[in-house]
PDB file of N, CA and C in Angstrom:
ATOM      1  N   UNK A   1     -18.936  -2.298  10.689  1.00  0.00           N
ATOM      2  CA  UNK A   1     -18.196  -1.551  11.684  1.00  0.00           C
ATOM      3  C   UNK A   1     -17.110  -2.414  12.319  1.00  0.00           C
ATOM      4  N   UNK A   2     -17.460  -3.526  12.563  1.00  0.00           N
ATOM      5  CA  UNK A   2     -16.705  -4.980  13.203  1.00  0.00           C
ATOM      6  C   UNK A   2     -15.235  -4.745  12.362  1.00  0.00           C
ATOM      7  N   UNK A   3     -15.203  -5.516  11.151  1.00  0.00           N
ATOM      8  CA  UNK A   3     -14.622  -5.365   9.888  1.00  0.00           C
ATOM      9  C   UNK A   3     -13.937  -3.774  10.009  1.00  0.00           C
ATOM     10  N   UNK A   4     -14.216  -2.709  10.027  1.00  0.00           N
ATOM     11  CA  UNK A   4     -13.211  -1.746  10.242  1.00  0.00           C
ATOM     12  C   UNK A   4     -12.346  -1.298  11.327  1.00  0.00           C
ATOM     13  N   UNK A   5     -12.936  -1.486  12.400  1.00  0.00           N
ATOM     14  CA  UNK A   5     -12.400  -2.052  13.580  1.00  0.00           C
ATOM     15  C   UNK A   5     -10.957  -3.026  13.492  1.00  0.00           C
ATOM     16  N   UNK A   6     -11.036  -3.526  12.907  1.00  0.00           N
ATOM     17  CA  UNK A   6     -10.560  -4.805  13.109  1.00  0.00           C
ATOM     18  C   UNK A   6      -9.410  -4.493  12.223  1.00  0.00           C
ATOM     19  N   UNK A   7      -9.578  -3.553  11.257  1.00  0.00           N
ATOM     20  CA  UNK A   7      -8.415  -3.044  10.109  1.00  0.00           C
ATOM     21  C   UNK A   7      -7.719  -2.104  10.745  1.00  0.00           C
ATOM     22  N   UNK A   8      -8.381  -0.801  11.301  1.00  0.00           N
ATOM     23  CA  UNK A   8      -7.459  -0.463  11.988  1.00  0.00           C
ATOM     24  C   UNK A   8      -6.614  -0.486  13.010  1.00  0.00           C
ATOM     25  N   UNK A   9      -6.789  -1.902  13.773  1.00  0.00           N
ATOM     26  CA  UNK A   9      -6.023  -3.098  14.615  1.00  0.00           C
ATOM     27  C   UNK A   9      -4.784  -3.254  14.375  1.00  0.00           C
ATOM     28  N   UNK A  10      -4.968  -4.002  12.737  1.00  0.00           N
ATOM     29  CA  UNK A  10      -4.395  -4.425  12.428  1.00  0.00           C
ATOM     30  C   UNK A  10      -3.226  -3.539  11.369  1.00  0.00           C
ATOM     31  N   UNK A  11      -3.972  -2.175  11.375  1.00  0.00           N
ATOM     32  CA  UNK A  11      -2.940  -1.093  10.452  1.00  0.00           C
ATOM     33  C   UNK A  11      -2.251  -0.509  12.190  1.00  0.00           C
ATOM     34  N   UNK A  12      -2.531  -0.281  13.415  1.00  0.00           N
ATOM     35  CA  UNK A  12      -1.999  -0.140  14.428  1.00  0.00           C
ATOM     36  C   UNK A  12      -0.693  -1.223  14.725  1.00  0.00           C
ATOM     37  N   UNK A  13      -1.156  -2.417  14.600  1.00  0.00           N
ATOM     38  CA  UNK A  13      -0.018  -3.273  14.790  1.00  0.00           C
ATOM     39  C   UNK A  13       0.894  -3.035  13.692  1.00  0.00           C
ATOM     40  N   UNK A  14       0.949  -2.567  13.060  1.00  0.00           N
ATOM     41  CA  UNK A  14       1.920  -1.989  11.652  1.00  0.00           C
ATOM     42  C   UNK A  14       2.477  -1.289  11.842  1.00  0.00           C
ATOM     43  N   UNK A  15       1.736  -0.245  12.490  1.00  0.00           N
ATOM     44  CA  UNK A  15       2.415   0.813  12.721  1.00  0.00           C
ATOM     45  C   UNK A  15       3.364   1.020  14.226  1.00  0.00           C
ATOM     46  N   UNK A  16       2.834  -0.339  15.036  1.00  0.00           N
ATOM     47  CA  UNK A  16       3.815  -0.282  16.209  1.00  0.00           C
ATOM     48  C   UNK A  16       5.124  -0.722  15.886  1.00  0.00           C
ATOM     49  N   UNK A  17       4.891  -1.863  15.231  1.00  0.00           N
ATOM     50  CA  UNK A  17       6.303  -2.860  14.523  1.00  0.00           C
ATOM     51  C   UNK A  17       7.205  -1.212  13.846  1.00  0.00           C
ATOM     52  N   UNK A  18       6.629  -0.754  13.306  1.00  0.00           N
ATOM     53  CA  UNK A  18       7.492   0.010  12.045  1.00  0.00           C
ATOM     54  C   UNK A  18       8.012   1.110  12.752  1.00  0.00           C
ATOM     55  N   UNK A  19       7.067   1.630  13.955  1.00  0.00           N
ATOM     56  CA  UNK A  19       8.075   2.415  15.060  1.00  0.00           C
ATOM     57  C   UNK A  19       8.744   2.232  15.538  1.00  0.00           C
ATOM     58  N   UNK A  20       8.423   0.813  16.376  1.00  0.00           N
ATOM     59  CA  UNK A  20       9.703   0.143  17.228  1.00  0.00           C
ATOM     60  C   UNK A  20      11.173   0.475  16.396  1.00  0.00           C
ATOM     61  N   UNK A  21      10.948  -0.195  14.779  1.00  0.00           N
ATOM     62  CA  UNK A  21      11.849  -0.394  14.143  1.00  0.00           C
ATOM     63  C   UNK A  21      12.834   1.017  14.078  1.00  0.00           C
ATOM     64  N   UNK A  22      11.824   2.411  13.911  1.00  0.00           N
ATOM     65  CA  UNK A  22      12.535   3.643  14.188  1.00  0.00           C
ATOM     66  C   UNK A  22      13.032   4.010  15.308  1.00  0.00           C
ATOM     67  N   UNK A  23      12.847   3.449  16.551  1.00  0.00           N
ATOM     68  CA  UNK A  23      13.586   3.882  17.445  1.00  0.00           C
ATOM     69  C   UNK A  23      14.902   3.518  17.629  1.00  0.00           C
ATOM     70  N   UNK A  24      15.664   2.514  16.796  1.00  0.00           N
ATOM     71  CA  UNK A  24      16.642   1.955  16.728  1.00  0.00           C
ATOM     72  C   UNK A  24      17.227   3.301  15.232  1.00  0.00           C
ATOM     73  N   UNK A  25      16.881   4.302  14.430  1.00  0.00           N
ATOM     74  CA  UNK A  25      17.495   5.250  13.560  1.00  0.00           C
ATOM     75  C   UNK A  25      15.939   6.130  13.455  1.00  0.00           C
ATOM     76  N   UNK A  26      16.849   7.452  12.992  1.00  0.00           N
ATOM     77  CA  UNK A  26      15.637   8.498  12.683  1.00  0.00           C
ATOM     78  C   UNK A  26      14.605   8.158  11.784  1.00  0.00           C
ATOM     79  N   UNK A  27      14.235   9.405  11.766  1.00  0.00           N
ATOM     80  CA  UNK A  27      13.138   9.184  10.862  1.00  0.00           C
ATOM     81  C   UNK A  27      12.527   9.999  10.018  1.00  0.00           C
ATOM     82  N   UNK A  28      12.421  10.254   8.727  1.00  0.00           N
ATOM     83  CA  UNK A  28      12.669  11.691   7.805  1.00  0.00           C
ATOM     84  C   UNK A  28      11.190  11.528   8.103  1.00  0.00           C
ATOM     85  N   UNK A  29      10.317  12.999   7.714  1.00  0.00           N
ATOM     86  CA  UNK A  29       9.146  13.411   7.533  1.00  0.00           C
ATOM     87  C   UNK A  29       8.259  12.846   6.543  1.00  0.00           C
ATOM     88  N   UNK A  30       9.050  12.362   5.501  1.00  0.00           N
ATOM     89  CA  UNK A  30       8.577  11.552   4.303  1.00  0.00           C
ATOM     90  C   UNK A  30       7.789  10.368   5.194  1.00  0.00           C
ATOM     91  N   UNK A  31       8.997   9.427   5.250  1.00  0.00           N
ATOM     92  CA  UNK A  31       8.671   8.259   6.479  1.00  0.00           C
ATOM     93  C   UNK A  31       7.080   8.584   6.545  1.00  0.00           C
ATOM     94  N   UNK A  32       7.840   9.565   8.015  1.00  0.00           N
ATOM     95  CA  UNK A  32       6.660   9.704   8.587  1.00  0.00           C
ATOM     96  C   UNK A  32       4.972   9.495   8.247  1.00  0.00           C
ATOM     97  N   UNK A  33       5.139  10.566   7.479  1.00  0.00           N
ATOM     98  CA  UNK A  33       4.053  10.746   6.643  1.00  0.00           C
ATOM     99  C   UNK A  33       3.333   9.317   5.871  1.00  0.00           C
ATOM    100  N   UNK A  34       4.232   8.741   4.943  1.00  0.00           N
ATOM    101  CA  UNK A  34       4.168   7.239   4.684  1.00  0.00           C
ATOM    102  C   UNK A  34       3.452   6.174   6.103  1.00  0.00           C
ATOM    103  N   UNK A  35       4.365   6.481   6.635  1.00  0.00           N
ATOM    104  CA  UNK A  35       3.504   5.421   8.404  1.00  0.00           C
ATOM    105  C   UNK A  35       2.108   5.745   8.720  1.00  0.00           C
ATOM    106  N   UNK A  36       1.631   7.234   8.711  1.00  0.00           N
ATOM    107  CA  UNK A  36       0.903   7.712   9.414  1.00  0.00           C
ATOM    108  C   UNK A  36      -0.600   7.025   8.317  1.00  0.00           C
ATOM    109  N   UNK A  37       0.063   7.528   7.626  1.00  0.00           N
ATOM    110  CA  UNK A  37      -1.101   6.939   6.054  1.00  0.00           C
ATOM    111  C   UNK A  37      -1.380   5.164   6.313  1.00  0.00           C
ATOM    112  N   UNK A  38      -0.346   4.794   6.556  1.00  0.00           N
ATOM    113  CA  UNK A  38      -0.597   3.456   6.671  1.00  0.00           C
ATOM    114  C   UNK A  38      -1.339   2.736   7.667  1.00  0.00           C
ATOM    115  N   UNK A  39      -0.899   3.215   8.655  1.00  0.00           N
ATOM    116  CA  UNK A  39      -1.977   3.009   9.741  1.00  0.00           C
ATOM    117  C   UNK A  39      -3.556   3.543  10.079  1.00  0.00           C
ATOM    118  N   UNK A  40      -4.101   4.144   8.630  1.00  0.00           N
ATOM    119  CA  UNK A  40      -5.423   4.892   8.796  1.00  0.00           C
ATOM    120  C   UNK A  40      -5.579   6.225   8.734  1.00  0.00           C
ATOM    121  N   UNK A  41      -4.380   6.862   9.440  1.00  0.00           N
ATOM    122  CA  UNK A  41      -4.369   8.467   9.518  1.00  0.00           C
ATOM    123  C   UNK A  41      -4.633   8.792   8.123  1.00  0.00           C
ATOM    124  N   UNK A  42      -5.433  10.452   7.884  1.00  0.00           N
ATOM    125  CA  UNK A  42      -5.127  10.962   6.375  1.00  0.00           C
ATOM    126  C   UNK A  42      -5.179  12.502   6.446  1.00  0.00           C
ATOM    127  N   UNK A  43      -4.542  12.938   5.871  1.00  0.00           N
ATOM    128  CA  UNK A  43      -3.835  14.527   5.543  1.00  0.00           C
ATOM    129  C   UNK A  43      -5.363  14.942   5.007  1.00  0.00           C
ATOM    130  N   UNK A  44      -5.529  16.180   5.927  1.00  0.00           N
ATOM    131  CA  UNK A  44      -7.116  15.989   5.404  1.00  0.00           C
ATOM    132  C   UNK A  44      -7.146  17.566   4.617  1.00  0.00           C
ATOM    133  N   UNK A  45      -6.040  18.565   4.295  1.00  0.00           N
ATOM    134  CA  UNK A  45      -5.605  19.055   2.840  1.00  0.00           C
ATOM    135  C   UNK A  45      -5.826  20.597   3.494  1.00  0.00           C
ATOM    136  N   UNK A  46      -6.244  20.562   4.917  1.00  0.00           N
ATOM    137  CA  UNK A  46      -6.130  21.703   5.576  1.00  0.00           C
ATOM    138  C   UNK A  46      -4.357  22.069   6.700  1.00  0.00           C
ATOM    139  N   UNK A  47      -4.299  23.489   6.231  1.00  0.00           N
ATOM    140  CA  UNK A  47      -2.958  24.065   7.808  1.00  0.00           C
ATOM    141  C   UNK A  47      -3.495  24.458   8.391  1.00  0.00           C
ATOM    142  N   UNK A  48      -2.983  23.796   9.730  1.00  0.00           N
ATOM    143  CA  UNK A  48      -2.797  25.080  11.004  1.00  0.00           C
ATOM    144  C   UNK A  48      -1.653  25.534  10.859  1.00  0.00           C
ATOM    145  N   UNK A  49      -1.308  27.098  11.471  1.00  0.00           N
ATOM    146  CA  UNK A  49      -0.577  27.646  11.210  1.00  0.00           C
ATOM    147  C   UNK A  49       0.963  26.726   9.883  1.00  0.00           C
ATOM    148  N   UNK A  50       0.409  26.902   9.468  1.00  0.00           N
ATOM    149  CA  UNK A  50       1.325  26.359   8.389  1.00  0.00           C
ATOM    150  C   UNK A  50       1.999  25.089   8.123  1.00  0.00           C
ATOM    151  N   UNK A  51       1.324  24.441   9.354  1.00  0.00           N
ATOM    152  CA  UNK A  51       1.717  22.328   9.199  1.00  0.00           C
ATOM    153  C   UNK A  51       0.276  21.955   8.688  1.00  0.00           C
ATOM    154  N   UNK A  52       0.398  20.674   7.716  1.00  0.00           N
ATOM    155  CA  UNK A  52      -0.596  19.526   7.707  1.00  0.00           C
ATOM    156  C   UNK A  52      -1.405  19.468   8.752  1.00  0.00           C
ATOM    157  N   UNK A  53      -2.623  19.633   8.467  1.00  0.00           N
ATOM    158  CA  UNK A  53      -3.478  19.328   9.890  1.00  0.00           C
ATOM    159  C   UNK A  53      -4.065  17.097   9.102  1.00  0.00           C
ATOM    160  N   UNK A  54      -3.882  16.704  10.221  1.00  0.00           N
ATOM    161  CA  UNK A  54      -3.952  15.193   9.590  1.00  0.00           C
ATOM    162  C   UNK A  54      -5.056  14.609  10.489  1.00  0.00           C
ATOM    163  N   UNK A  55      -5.606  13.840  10.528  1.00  0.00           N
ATOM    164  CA  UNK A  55      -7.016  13.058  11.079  1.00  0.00           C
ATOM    165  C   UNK A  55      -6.659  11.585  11.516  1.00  0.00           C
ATOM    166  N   UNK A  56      -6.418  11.233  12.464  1.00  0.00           N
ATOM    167  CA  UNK A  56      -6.493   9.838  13.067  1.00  0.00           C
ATOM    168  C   UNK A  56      -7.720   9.233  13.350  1.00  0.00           C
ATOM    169  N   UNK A  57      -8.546   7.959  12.660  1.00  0.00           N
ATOM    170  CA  UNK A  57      -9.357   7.467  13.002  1.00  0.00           C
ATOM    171  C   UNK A  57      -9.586   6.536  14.254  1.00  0.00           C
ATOM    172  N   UNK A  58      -8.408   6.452  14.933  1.00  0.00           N
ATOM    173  CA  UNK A  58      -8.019   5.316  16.162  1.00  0.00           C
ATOM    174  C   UNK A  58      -8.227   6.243  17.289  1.00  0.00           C
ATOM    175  N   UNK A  59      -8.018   7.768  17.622  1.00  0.00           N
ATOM    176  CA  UNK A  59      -8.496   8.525  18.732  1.00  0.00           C
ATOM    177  C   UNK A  59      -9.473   9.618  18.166  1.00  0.00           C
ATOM    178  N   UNK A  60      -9.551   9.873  17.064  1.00  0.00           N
ATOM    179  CA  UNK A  60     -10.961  10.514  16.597  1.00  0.00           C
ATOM    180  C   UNK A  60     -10.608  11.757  16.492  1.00  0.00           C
ATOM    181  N   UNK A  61      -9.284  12.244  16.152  1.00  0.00           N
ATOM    182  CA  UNK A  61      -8.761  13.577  17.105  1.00  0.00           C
ATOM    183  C   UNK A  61      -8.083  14.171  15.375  1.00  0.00           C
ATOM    184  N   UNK A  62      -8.112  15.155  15.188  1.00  0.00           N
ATOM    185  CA  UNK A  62      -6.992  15.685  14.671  1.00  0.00           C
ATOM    186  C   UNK A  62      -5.412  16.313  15.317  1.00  0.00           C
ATOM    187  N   UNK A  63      -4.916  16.525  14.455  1.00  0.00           N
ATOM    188  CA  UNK A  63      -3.259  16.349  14.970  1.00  0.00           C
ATOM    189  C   UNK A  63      -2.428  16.834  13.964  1.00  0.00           C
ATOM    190  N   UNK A  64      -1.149  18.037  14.331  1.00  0.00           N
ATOM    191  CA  UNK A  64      -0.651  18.360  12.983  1.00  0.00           C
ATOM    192  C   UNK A  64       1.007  17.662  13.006  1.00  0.00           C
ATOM    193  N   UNK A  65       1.162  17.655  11.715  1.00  0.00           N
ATOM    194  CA  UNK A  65       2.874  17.539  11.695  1.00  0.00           C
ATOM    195  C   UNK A  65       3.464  18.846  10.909  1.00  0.00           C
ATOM    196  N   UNK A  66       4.790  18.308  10.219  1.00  0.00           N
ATOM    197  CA  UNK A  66       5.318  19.293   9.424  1.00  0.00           C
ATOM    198  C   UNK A  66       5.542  18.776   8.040  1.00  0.00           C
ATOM    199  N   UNK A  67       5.980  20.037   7.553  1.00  0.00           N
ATOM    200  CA  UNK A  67       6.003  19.384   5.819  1.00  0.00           C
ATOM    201  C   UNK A  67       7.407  19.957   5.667  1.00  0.00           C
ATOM    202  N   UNK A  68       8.570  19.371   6.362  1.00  0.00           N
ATOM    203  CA  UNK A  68      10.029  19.556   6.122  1.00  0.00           C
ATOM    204  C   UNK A  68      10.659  18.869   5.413  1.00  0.00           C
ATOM    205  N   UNK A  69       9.902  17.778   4.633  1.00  0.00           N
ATOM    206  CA  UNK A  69      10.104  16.826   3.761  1.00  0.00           C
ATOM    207  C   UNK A  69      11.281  15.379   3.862  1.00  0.00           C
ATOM    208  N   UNK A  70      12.550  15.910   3.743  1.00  0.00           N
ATOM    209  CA  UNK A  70      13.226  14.982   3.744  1.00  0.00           C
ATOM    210  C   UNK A  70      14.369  15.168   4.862  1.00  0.00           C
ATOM    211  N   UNK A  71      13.966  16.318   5.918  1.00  0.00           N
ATOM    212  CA  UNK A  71      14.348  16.716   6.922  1.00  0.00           C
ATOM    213  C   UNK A  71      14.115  15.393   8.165  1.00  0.00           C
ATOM    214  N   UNK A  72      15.109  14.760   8.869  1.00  0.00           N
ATOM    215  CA  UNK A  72      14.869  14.216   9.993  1.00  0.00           C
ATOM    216  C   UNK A  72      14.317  15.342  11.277  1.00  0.00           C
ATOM    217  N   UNK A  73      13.118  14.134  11.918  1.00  0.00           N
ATOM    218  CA  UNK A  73      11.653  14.612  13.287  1.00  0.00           C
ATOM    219  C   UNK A  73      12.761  14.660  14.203  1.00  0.00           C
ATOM    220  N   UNK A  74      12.661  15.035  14.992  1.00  0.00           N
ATOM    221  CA  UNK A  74      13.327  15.147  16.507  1.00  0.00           C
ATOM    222  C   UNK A  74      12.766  14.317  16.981  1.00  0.00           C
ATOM    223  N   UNK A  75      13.680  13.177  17.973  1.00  0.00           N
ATOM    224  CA  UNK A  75      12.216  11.991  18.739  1.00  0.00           C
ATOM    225  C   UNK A  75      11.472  12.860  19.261  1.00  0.00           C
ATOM    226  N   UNK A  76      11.389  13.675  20.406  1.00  0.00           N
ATOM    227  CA  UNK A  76      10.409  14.276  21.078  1.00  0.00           C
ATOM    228  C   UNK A  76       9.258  14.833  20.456  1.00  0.00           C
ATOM    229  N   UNK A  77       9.755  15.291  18.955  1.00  0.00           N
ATOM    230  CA  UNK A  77       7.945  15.635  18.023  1.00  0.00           C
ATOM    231  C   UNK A  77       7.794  14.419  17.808  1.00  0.00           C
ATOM    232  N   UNK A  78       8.806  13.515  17.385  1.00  0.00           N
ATOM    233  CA  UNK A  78       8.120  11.868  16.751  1.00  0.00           C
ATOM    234  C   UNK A  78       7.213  11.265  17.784  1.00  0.00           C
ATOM    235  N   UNK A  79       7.338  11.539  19.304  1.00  0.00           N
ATOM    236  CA  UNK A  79       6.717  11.013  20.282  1.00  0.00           C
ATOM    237  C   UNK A  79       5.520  11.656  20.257  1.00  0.00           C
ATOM    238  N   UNK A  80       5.466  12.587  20.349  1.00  0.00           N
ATOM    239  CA  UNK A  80       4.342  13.721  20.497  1.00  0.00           C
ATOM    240  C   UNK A  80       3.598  13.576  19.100  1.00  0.00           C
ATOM    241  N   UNK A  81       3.939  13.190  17.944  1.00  0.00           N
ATOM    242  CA  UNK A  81       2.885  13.337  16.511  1.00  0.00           C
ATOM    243  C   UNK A  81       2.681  11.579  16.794  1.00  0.00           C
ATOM    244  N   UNK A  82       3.478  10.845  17.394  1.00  0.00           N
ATOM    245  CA  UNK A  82       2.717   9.824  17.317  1.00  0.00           C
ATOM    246  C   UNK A  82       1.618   9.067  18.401  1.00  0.00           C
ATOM    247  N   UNK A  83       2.283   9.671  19.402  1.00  0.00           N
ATOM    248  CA  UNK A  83       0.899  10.096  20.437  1.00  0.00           C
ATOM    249  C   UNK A  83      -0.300  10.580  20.209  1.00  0.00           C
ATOM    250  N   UNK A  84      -0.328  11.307  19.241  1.00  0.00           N
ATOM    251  CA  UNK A  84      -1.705  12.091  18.808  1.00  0.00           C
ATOM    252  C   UNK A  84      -2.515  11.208  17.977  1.00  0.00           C
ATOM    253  N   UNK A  85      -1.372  10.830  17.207  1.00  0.00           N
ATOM    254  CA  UNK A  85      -2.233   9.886  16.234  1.00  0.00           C
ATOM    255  C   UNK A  85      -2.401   8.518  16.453  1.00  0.00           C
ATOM    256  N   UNK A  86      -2.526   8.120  17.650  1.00  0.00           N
ATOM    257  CA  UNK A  86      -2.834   7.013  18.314  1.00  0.00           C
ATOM    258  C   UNK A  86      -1.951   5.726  18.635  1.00  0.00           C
ATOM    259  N   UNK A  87      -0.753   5.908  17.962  1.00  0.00           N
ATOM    260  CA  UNK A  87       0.343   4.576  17.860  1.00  0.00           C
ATOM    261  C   UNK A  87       0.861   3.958  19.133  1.00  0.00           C
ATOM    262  N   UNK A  88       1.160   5.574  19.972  1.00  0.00           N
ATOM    263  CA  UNK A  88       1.759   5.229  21.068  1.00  0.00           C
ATOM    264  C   UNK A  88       1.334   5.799  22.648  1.00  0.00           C
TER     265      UNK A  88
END
């Protein structure tokens, strides 16, 4: 448990660096999606109303995004999907 703990620490600190880095340019949904995976989150293959419903192991919570693909997030959902999923 120690040992997983400790990974998703360290996939959090990844994922803070790699946000920071987006707040300086957007950020397509792809991205997104790519980050969210990286830091632990996983697309768990169910919609709510018609977004990805996705699973964060860092607040225990589910949380949806969108599947607009190569469409740039608005910061205010980027804040809000990454709030959910524990980054920020």
């Amino acid at each position: 448990m120690k040992n997983f703990l400790s990974k998703i620490l360290l996939n959090k600190n990844l994922a803070l660096t790699l946000w920071c880095k987006s707040k300086q340019r957007t950020m397509k949904y792809n991205e997104l999606h790519k980050l969210l995976s990286r830091m632990g989150c996983r697309d768990t293959g169910r919609q709510r109303g018609g977004h990805p419903l996705w699973f964060s192991p860092i607040t225990g919570n589910y949380f949806k995004t969108s599947n607009h693909g190569s469409e740039e997030v608005k910061p205010g959902t980027l804040k809000s999907i990454l709030r959910d999923a524990g980054v920020k």
